[in-house]
C-alpha atoms as a PDB file:
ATOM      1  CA  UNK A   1      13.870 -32.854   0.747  1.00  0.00           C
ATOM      2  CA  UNK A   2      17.218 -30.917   0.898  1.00  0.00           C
ATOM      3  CA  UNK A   3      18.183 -28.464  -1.552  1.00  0.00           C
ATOM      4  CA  UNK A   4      21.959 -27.215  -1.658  1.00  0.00           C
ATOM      5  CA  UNK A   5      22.240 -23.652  -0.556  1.00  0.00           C
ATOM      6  CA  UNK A   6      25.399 -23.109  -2.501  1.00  0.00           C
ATOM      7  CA  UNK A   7      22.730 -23.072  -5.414  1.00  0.00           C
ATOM      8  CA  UNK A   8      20.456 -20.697  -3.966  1.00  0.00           C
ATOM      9  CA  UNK A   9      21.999 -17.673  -6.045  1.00  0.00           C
ATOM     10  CA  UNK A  10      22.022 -19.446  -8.766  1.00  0.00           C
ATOM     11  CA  UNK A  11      18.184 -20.336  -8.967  1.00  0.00           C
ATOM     12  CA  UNK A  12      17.665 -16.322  -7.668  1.00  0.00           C
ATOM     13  CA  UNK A  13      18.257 -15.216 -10.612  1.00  0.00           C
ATOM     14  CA  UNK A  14      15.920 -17.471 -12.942  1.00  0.00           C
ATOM     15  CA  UNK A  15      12.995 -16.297 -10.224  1.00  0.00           C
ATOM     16  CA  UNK A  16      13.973 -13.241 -10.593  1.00  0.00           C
ATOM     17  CA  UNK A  17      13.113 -13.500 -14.095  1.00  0.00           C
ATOM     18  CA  UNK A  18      10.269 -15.088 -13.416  1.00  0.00           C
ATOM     19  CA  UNK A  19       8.888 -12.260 -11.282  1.00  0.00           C
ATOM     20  CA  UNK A  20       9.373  -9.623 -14.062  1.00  0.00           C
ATOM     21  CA  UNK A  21       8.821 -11.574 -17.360  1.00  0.00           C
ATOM     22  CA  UNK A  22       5.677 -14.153 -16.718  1.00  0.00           C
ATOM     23  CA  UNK A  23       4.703 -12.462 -12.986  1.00  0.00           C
ATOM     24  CA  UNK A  24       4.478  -8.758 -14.203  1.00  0.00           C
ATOM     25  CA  UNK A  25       5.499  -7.677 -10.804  1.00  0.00           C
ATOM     26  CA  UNK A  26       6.499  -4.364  -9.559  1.00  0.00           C
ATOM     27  CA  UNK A  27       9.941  -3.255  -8.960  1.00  0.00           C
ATOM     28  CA  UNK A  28       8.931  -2.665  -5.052  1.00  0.00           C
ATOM     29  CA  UNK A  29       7.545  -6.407  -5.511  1.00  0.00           C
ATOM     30  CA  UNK A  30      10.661  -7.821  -6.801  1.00  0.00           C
ATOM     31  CA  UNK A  31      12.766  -6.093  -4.283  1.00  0.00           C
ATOM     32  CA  UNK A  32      10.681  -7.421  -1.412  1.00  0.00           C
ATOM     33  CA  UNK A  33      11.203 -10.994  -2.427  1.00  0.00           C
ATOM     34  CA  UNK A  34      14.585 -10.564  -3.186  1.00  0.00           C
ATOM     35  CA  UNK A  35      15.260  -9.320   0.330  1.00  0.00           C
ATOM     36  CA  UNK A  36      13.499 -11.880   2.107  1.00  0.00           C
ATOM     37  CA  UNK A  37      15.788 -14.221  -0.095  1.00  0.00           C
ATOM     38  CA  UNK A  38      19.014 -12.672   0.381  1.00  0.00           C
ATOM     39  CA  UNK A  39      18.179 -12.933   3.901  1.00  0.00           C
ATOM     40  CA  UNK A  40      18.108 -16.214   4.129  1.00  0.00           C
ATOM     41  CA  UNK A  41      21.104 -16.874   1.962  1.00  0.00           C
ATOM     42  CA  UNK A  42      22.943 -14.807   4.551  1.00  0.00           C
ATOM     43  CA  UNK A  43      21.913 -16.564   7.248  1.00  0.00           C
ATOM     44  CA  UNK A  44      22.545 -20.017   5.818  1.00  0.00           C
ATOM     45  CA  UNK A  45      26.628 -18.713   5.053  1.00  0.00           C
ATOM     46  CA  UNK A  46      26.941 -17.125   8.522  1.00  0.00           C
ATOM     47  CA  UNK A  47      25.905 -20.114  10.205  1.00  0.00           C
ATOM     48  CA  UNK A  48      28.093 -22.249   7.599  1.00  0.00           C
ATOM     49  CA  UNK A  49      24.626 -24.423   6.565  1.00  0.00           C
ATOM     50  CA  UNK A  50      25.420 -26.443   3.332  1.00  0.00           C
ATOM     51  CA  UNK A  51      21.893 -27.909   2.873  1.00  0.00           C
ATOM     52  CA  UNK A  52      18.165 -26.207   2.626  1.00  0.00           C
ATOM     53  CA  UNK A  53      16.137 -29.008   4.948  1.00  0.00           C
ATOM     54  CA  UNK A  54      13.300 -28.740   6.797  1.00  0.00           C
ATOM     55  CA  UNK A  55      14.919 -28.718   9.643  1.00  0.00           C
ATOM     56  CA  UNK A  56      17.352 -25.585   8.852  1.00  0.00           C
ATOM     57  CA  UNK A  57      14.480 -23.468   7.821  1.00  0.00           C
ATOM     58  CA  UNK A  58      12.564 -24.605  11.480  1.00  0.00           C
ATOM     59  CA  UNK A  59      15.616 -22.669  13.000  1.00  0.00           C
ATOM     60  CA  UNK A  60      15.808 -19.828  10.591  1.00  0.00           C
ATOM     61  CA  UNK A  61      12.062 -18.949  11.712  1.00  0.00           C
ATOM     62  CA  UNK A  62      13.196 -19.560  14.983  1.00  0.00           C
ATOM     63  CA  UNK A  63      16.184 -17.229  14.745  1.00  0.00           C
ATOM     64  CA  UNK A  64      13.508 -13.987  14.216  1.00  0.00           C
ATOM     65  CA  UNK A  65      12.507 -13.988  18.306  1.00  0.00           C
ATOM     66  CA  UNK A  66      16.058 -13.785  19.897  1.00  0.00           C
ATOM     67  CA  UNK A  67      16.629 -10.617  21.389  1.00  0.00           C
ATOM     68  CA  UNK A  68      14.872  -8.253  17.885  1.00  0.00           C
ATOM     69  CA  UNK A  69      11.996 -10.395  17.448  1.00  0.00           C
ATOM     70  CA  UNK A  70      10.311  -9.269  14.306  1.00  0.00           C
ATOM     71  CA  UNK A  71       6.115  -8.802  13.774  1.00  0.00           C
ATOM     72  CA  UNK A  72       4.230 -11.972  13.263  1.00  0.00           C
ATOM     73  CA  UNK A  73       3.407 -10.422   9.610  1.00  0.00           C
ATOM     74  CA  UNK A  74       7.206  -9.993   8.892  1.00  0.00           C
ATOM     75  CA  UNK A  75       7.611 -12.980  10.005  1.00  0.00           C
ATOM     76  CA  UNK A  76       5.048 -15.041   7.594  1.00  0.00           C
ATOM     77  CA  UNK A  77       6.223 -12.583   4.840  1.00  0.00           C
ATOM     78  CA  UNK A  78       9.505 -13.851   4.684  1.00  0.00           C
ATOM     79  CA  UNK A  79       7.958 -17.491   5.090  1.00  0.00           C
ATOM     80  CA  UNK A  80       5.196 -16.816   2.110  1.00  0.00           C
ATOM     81  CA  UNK A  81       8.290 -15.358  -0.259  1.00  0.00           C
ATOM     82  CA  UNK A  82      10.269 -18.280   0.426  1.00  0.00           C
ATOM     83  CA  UNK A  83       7.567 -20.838  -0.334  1.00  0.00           C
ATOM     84  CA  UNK A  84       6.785 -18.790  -3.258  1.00  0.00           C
ATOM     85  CA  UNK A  85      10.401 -19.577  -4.235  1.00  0.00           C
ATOM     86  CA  UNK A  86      10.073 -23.631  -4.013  1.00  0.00           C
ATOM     87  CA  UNK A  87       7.104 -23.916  -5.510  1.00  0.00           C
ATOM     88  CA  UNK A  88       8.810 -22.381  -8.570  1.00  0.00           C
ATOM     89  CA  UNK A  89      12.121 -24.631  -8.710  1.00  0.00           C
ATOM     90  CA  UNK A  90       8.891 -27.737  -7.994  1.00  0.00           C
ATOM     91  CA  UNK A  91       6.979 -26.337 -11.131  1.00  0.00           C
ATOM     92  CA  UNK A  92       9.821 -26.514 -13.167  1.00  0.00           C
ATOM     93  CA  UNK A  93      11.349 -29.610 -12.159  1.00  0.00           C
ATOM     94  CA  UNK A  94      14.222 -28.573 -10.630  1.00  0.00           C
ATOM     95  CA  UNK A  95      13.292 -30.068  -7.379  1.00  0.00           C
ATOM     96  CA  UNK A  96      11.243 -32.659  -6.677  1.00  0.00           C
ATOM     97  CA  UNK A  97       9.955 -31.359  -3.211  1.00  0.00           C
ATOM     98  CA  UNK A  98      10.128 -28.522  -1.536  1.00  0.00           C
ATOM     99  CA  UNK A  99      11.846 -28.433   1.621  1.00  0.00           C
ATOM    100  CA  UNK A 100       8.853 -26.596   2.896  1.00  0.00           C
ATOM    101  CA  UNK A 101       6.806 -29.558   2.405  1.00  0.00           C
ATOM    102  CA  UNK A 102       4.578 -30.456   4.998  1.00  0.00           C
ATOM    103  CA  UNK A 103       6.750 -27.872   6.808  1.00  0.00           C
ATOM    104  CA  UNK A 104       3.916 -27.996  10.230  1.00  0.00           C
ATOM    105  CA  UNK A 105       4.432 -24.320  11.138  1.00  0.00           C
ATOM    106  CA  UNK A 106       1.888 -22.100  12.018  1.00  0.00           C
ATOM    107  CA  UNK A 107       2.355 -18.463  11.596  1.00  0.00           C
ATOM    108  CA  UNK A 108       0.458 -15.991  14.437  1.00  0.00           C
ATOM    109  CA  UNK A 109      -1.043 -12.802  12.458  1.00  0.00           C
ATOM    110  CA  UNK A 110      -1.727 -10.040  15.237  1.00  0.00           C
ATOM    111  CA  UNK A 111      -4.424  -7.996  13.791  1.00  0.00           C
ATOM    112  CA  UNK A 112      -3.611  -4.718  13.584  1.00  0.00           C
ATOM    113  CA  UNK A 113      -6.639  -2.021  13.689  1.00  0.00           C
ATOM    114  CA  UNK A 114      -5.702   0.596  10.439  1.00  0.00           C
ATOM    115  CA  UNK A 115      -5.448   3.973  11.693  1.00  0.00           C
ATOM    116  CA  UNK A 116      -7.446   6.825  10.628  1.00  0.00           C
ATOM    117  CA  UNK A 117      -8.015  10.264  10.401  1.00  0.00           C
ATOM    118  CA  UNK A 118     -11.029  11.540  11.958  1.00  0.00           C
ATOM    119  CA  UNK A 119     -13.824  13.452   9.469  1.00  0.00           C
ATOM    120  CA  UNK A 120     -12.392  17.147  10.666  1.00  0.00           C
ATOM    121  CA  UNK A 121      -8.910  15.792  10.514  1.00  0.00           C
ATOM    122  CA  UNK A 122      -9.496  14.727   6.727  1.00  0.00           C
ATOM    123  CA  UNK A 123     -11.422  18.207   6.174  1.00  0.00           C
ATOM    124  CA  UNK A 124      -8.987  20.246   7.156  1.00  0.00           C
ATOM    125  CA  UNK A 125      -6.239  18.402   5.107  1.00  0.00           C
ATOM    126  CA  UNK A 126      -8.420  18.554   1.707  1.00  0.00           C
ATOM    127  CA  UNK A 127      -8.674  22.667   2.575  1.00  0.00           C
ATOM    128  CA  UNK A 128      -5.258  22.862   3.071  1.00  0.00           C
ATOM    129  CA  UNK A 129      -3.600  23.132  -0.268  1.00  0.00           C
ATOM    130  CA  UNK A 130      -6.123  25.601  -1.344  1.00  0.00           C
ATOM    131  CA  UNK A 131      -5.420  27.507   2.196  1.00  0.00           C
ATOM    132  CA  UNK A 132      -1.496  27.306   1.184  1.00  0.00           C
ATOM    133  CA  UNK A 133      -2.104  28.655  -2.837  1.00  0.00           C
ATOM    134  CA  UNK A 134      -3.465  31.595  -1.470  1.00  0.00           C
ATOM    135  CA  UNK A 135      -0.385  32.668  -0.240  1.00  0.00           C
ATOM    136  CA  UNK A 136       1.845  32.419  -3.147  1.00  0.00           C
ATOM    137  CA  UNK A 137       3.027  34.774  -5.057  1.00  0.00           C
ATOM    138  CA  UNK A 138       4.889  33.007  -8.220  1.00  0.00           C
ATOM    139  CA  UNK A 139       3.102  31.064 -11.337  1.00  0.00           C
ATOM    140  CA  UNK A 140       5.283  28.153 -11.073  1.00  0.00           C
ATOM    141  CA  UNK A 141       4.549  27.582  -7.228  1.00  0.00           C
ATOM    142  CA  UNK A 142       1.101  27.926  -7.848  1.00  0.00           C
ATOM    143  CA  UNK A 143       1.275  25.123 -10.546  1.00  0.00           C
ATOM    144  CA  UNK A 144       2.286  23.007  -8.049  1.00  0.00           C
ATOM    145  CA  UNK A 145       0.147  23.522  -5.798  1.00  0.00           C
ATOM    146  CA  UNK A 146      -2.450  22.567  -8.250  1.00  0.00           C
ATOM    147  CA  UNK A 147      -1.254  19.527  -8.707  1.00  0.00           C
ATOM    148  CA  UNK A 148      -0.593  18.831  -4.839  1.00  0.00           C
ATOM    149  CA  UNK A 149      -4.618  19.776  -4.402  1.00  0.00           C
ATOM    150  CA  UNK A 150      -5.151  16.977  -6.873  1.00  0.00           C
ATOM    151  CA  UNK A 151      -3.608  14.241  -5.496  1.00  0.00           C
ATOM    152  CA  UNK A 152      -4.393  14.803  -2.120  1.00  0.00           C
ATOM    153  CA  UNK A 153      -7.926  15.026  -3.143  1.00  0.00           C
ATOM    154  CA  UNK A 154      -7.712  11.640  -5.605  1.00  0.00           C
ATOM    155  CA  UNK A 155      -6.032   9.949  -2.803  1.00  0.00           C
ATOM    156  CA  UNK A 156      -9.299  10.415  -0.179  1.00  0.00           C
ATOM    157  CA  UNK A 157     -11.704   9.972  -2.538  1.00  0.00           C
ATOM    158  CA  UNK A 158     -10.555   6.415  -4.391  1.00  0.00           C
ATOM    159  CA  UNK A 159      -8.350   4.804  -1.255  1.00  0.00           C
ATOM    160  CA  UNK A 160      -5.923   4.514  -3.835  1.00  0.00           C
ATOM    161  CA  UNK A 161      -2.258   3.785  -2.419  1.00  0.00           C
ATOM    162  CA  UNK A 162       0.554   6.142  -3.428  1.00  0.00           C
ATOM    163  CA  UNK A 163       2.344   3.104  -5.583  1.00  0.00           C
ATOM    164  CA  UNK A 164      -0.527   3.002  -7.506  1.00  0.00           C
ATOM    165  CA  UNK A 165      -1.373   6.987  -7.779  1.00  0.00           C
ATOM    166  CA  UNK A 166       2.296   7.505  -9.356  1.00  0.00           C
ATOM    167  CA  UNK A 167       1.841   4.354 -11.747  1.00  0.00           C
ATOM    168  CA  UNK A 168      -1.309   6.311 -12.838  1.00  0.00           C
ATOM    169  CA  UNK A 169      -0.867   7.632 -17.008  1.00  0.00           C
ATOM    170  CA  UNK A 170      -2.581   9.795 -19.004  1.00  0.00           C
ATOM    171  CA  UNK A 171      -4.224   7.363 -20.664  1.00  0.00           C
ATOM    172  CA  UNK A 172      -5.344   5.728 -18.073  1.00  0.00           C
ATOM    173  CA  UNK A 173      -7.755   8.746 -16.633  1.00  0.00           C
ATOM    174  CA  UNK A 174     -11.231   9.643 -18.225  1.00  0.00           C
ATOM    175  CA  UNK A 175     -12.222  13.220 -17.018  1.00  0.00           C
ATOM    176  CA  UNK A 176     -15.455  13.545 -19.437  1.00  0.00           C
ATOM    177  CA  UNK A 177     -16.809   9.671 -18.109  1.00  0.00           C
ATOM    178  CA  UNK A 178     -15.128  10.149 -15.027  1.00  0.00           C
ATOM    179  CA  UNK A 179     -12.992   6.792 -14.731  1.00  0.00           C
ATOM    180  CA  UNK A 180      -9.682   5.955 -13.815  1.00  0.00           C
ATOM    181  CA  UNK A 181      -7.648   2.571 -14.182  1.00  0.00           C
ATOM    182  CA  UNK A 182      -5.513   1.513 -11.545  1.00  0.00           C
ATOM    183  CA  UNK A 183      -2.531  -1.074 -11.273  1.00  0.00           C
ATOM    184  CA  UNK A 184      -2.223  -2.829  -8.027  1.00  0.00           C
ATOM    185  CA  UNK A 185      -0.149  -5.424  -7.239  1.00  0.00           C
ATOM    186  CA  UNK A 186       1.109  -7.791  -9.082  1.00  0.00           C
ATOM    187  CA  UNK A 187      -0.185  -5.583 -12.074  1.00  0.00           C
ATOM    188  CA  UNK A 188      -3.972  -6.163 -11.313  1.00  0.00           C
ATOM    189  CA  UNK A 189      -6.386  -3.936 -13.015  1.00  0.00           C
ATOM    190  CA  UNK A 190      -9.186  -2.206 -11.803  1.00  0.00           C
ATOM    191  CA  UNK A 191     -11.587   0.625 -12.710  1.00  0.00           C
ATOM    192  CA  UNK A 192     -12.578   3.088 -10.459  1.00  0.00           C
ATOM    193  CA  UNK A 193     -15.329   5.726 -10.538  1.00  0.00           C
ATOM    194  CA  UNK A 194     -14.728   9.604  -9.919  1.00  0.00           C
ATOM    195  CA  UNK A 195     -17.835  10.115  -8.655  1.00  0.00           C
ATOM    196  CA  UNK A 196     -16.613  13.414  -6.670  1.00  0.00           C
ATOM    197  CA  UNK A 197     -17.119  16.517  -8.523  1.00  0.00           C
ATOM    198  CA  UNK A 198     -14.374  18.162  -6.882  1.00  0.00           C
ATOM    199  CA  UNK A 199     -11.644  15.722  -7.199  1.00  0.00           C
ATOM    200  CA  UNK A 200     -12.650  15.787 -10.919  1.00  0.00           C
ATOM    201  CA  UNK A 201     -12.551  19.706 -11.374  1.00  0.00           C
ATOM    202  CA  UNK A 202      -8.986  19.453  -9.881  1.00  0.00           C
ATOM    203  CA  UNK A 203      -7.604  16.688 -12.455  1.00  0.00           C
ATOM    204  CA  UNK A 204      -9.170  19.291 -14.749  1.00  0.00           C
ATOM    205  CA  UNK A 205      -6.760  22.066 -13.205  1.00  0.00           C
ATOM    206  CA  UNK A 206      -3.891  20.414 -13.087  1.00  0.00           C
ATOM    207  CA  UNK A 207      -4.463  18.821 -16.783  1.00  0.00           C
ATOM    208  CA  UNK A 208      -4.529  22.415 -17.608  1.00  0.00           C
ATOM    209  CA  UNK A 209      -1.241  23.377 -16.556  1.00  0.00           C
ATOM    210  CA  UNK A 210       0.645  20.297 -16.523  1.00  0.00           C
ATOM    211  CA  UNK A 211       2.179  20.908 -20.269  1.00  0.00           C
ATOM    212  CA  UNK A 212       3.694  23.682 -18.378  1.00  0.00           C
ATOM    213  CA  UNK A 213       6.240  21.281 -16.677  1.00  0.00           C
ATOM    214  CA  UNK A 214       7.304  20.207 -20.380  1.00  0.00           C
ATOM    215  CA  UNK A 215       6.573  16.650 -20.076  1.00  0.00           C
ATOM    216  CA  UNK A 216       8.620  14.604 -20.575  1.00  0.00           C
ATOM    217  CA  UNK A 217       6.649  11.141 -19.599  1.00  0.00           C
ATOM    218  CA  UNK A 218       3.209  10.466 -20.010  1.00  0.00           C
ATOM    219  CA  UNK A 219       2.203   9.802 -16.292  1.00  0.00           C
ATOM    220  CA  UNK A 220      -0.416  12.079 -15.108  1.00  0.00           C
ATOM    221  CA  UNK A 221       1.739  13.583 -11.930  1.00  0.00           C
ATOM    222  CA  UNK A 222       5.076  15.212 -12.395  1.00  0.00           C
ATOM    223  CA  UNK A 223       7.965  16.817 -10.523  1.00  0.00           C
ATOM    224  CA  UNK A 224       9.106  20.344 -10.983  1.00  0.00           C
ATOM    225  CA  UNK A 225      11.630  18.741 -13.652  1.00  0.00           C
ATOM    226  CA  UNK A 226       8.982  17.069 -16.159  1.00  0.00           C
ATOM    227  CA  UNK A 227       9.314  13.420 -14.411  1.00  0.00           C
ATOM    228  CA  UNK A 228       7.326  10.992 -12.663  1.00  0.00           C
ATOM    229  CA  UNK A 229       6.261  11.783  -9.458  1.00  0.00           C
ATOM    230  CA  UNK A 230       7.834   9.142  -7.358  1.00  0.00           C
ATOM    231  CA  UNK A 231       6.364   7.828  -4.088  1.00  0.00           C
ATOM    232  CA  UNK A 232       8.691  10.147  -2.034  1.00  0.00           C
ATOM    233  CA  UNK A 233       7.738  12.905  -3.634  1.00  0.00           C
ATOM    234  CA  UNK A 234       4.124  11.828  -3.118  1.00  0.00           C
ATOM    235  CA  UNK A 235       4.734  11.554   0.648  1.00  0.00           C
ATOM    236  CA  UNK A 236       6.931  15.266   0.864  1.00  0.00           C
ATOM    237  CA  UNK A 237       3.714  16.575  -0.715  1.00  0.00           C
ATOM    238  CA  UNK A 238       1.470  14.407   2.096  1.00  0.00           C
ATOM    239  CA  UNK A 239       3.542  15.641   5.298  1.00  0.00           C
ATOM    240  CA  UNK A 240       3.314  19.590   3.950  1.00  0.00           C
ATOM    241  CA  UNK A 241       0.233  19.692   4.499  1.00  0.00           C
ATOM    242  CA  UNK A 242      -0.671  17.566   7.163  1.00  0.00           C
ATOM    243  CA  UNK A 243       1.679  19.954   9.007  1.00  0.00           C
ATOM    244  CA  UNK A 244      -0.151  22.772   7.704  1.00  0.00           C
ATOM    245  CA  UNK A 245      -3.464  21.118   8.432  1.00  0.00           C
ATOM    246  CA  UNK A 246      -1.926  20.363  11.816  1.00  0.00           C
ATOM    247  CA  UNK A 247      -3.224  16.893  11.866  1.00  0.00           C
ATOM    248  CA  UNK A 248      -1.728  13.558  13.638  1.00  0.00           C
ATOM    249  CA  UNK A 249       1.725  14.177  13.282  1.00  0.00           C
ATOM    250  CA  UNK A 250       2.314  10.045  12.727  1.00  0.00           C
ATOM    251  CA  UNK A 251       0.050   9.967   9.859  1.00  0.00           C
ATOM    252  CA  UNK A 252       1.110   8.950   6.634  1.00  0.00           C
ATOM    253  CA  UNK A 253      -0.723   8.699   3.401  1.00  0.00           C
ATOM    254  CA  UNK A 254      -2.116   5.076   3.927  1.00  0.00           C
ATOM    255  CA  UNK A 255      -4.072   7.002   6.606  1.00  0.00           C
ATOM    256  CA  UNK A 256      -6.155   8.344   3.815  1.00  0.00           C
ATOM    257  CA  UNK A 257      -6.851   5.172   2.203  1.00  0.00           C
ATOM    258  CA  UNK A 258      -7.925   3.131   5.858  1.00  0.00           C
ATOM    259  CA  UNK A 259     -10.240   6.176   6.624  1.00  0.00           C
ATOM    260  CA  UNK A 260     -11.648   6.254   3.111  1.00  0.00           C
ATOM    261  CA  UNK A 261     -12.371   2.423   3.225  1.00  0.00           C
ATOM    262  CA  UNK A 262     -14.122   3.244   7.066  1.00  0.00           C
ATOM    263  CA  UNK A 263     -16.132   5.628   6.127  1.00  0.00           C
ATOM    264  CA  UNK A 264     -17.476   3.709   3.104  1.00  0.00           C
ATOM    265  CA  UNK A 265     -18.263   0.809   5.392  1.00  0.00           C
ATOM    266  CA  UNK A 266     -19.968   3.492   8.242  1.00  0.00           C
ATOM    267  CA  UNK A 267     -21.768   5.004   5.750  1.00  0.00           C
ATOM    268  CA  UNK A 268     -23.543   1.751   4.534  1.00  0.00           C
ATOM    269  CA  UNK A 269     -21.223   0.123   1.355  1.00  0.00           C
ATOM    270  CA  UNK A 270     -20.928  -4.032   1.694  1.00  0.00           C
ATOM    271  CA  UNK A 271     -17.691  -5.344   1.937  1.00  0.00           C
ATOM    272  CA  UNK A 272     -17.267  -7.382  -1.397  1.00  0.00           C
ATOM    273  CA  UNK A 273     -17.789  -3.486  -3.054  1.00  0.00           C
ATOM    274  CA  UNK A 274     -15.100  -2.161  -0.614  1.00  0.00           C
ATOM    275  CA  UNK A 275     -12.729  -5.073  -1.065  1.00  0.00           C
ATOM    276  CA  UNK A 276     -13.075  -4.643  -5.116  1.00  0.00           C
ATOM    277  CA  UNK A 277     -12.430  -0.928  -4.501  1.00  0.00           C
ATOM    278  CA  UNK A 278      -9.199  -1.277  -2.452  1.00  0.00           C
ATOM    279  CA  UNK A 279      -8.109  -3.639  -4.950  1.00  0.00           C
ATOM    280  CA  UNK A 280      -7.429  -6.764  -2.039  1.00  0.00           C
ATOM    281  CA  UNK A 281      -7.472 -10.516  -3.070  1.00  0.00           C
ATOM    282  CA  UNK A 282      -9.147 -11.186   0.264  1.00  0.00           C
ATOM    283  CA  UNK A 283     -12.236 -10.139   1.305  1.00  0.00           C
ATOM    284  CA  UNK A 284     -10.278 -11.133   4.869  1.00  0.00           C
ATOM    285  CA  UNK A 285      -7.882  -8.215   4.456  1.00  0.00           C
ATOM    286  CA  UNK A 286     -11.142  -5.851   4.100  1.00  0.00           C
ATOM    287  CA  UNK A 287     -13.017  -6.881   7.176  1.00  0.00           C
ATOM    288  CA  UNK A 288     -10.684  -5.542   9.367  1.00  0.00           C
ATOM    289  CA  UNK A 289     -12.156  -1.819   8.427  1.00  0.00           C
ATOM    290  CA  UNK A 290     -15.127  -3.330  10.272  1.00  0.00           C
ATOM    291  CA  UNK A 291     -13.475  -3.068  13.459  1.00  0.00           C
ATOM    292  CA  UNK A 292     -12.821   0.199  13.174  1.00  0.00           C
ATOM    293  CA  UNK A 293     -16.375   1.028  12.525  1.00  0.00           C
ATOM    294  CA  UNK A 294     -17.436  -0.845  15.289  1.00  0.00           C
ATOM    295  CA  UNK A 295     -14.639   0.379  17.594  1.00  0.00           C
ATOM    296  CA  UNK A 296     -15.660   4.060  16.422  1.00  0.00           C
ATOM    297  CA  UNK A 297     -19.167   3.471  16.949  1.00  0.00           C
ATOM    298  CA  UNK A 298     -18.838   1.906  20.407  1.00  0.00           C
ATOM    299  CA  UNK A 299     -16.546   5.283  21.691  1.00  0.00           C
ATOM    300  CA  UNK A 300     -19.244   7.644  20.257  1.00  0.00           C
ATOM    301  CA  UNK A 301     -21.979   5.250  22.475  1.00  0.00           C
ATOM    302  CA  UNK A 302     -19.338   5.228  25.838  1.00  0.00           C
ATOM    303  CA  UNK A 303     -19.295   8.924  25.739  1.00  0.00           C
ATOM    304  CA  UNK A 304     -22.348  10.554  24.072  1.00  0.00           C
ATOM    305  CA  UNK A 305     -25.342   7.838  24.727  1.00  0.00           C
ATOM    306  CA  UNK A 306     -28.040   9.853  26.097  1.00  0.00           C
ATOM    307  CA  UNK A 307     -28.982   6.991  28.110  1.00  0.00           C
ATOM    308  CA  UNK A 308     -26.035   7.108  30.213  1.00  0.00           C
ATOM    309  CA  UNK A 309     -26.573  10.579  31.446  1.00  0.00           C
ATOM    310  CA  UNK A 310     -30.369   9.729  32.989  1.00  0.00           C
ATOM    311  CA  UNK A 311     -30.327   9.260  36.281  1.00  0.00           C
ATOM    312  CA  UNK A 312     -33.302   6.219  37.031  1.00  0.00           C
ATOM    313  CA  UNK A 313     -32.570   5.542  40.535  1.00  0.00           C
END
């Protein structure tokens, strides 16, 4: 089935549409379709292509391993966002088939093991805000730093990722029952459980002395100027003190969210619990925390099994 890719902008903007009105998606969502799209719209004018076949798309896939081959998962990204985009125009009969129909290509995922911080690593981070505060010397400063000691602290102890820690709102958070509702993506809802004391007693703090900032939005983190916290500012706050904690220098804060699900998993919890935690639609993209339990376990075996220091012969 070939589909004329002088329409392709045209449809764009109905999905786009789509994505926000009937999808709920995020912005970050949207954008991330959107470029995958674009990027094949670009391709298809720069190589003067006039019709979207099955054929055309064969060589756009092919195009990603010239001489900047892209990862196998960018790769079936862009391939899973354009599918996305036919099935739409097939659901609402604008097409009658999509040109990815039967489409025969297989898509290589490389698994990736997550990286983690190791249990000092993560202890030394969680001290290190408190370690900081004791050094200032103005109110405002130390307001922050409150709220810095809370996040880093709610990010460890729920895996939650940093999309979904600025989407977080007032209402959403339950100090006295100790529950918090989270957004993932595509808007899914879940409920998690505070069940540390401490992260709890620093929500508390920063509750305190958050009507300081003059609010002037209702999410539960804000920036020196009354705001929402934005993801950027979320990571600034992240690499302070893992430079103060003098930690992995390539860590970011998903590295507090792989070693939270890893530890959870060493320490005994079944994957269907983590996966419902994390907030993934595939128990598939949880398992992959088991190889980092295993890998762990089998380096603490290779170096410290008292069996390999006896000497039998």
């Amino acid at each position: 089935m070939a589909f004329p890719a002088s329409q392709l902008h045209e449809y764009l903007e109905k999905y786009v549409s789509f994505l926000i009105i009937e999808k709920n998606l995020s912005s970050k969502s949207i954008k991330a379709y959107l470029s995958d799209l674009s990027r094949l719209h670009n391709w298809l004018t720069e190589n003067n292509i006039e019709t979207i076949t099955s054929d055309s798309l064969h060589h756009y896939f092919h195009s990603f391993n010239g001489s900047s081959p892209l990862k196998d998962s960018t790769i079936k990204r862009k391939y899973i966002s354009i599918k996305a985009f036919f099935l739409f125009l097939v659901q609402k009969n604008w097409i009658e088939q999509s040109p990815l129909h039967n489409f025969g290509k297989k898509f290589k995922t490389t698994k990736r093991i997550p990286k983690t911080l190791t249990i000092e690593e993560i202890e030394r981070l969680l001290h290190s805000p408190q370690m900081d505060r004791n050094k200032l010397t103005t109110p405002f400063h130390t307001r922050l730093s409150i709220r810095n000691d809370a996040i880093i602290d709610l990010l460890f102890s729920t895996g939650i990722r940093i999309g979904e820690l600025a989407q977080i709102h007032l209402q959403d958070i339950d100090l006295k029952n100790k529950v918090v509702v989270i957004f993932g993506k595509g808007r899914k809802e879940r409920l998690l459980y505070l069940s540390s004391t401490e992260v709890v007693n620093k929500l508390n703090n920063w509750i305190e002395v958050r009507e300081l900032f003059e609010p002037k939005i209702d999410t539960l983190f804000l920036n020196k100027y009354g705001q929402a916290l934005s993801i950027y500012g979320i990571e600034d706050i992240f690499t302070k003190y893992r430079k103060l904690a003098n930690i992995n220098e390539k860590a970011t804060p998903h590295y507090l969210r792989h070693s939270f699900a890893t530890q959870l998993l060493e320490n005994g919890a079944d994957l269907r619990s983590v996966q419902e935690i994390l907030g993934h639609s595939s128990v598939s993209t949880t398992e992959i925390y088991t190889e980092v339990s295993v890998k762990r376990k089998r380096d603490v075996l290779s170096q410290f099994n008292p069996r390999n220091r006896l000497e039998t012969s």
